[in-house]
C-alpha atoms as a PDB file:
ATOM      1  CA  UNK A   1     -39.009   9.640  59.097  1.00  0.00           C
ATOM      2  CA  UNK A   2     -42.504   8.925  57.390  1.00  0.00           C
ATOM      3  CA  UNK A   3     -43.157   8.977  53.404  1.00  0.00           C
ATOM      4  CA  UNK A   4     -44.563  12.366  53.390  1.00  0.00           C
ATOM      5  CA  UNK A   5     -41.169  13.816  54.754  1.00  0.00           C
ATOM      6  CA  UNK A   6     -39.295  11.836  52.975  1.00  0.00           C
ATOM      7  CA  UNK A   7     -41.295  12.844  49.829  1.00  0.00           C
ATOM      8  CA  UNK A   8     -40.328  16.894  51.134  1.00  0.00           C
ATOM      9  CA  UNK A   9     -36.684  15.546  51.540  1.00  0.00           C
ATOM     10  CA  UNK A  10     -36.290  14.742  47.874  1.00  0.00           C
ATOM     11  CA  UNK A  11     -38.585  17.064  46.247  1.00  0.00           C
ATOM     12  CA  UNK A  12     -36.060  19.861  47.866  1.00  0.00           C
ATOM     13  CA  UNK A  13     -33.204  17.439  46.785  1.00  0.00           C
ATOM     14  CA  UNK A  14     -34.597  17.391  43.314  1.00  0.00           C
ATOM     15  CA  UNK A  15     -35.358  21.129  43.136  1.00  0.00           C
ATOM     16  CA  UNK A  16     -31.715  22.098  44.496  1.00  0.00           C
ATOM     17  CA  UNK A  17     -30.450  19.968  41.993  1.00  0.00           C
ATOM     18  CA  UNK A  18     -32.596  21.466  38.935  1.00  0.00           C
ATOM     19  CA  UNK A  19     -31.757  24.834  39.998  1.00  0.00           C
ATOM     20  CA  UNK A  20     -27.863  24.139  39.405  1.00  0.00           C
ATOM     21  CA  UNK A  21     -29.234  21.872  36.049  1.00  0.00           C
ATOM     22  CA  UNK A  22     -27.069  19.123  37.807  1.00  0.00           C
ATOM     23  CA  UNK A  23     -27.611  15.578  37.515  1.00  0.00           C
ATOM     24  CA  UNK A  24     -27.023  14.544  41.022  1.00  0.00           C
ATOM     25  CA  UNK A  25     -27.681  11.772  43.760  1.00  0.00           C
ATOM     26  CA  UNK A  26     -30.962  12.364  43.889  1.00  0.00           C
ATOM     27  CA  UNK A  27     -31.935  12.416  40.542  1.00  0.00           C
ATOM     28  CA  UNK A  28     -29.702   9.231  39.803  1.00  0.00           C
ATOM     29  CA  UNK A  29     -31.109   7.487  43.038  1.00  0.00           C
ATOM     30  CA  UNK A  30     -34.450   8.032  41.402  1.00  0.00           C
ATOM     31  CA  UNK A  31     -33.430   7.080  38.149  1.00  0.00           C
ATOM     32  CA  UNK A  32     -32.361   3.824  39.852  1.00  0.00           C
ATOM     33  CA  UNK A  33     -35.032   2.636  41.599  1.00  0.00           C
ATOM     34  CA  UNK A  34     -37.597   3.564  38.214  1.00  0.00           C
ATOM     35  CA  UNK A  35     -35.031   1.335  36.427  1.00  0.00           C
ATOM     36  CA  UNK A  36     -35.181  -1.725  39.213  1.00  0.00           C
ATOM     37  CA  UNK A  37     -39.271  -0.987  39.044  1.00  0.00           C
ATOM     38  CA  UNK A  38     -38.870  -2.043  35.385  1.00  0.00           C
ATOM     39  CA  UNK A  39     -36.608  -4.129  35.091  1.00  0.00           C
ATOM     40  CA  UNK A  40     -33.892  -2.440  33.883  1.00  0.00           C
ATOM     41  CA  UNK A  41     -30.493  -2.149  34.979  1.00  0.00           C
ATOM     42  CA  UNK A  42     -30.492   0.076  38.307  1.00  0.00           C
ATOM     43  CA  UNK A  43     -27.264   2.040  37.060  1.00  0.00           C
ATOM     44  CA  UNK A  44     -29.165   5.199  37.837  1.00  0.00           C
ATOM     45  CA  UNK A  45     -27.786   6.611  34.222  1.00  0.00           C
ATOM     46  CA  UNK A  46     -30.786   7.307  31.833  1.00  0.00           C
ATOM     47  CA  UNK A  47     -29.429   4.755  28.286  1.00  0.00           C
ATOM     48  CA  UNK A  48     -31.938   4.128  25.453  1.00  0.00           C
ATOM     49  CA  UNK A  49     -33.912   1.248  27.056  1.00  0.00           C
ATOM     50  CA  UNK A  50     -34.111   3.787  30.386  1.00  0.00           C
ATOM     51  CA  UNK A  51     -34.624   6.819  27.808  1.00  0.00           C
ATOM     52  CA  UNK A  52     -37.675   4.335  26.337  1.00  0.00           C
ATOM     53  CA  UNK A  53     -39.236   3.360  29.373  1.00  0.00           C
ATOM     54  CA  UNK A  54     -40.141   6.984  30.270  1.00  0.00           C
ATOM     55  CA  UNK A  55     -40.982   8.011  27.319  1.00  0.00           C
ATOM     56  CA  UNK A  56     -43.268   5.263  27.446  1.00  0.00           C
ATOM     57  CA  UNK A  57     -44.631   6.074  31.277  1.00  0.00           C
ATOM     58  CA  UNK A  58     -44.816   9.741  29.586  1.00  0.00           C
ATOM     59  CA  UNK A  59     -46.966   8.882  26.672  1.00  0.00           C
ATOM     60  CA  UNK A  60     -49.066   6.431  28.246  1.00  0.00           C
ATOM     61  CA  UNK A  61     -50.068   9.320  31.019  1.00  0.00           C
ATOM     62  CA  UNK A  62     -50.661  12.041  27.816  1.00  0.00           C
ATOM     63  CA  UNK A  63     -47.605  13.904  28.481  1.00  0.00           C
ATOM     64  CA  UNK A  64     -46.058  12.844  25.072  1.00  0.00           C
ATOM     65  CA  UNK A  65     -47.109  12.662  21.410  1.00  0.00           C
ATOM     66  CA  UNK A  66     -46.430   9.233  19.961  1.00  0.00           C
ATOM     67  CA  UNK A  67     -43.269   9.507  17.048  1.00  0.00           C
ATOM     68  CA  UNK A  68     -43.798  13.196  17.501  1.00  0.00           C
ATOM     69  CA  UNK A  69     -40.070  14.858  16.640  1.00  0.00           C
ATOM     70  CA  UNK A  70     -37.193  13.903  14.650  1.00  0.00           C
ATOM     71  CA  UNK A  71     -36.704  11.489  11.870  1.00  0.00           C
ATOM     72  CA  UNK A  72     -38.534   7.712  12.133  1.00  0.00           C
ATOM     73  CA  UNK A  73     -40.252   9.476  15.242  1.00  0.00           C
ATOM     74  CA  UNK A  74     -37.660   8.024  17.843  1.00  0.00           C
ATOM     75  CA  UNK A  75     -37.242  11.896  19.247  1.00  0.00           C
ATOM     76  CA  UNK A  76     -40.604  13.077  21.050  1.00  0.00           C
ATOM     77  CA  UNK A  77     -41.596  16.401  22.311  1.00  0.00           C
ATOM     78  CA  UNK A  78     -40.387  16.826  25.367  1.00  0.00           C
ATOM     79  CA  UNK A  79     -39.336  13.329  25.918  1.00  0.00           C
ATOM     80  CA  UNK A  80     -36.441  11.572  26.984  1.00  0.00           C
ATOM     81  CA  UNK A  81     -33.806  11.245  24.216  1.00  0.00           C
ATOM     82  CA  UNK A  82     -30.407   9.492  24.177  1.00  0.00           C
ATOM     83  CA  UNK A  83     -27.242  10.936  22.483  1.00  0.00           C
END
């Protein structure tokens, strides 16, 4: 299988999983190997140094206001945030 049907293969893994707002393989596969990329533990579970890291990916690419949210900014629009 080459990368652009592998890319199909877990874009409809990814959507399936969305639709039932589950947190599956795919998604913590993914999670995973963006954690191993930097640096991170690869548990595939999104902690505060995961949560951190894409918020950081996220900002740095304009999807996120810097400190933009709740109190001492750690909480960003639309970001990543661990409870």
């Amino acid at each position: 299988m080459g990368p652009a049907a592998i890319r199909r293969e877990v874009s409809t893994a990814l959507l399936r999983e969305r639709a039932q707002q589950a947190y599956g393989n795919t998604t913590k596969k993914l999670v995973s190997l963006f954690q191993e990329a930097k640096q991170l533990s690869g548990t595939g579970t999104v902690d505060e140094r995961t949560a951190a890291a894409l918020n950081a990916l996220l900002e740095e690419r304009g999807a996120l206001t810097p400190g933009n949210g709740g109190p001492g900014g750690e909480a960003r629009r639309y970001g990543f945030v661990v409870s």
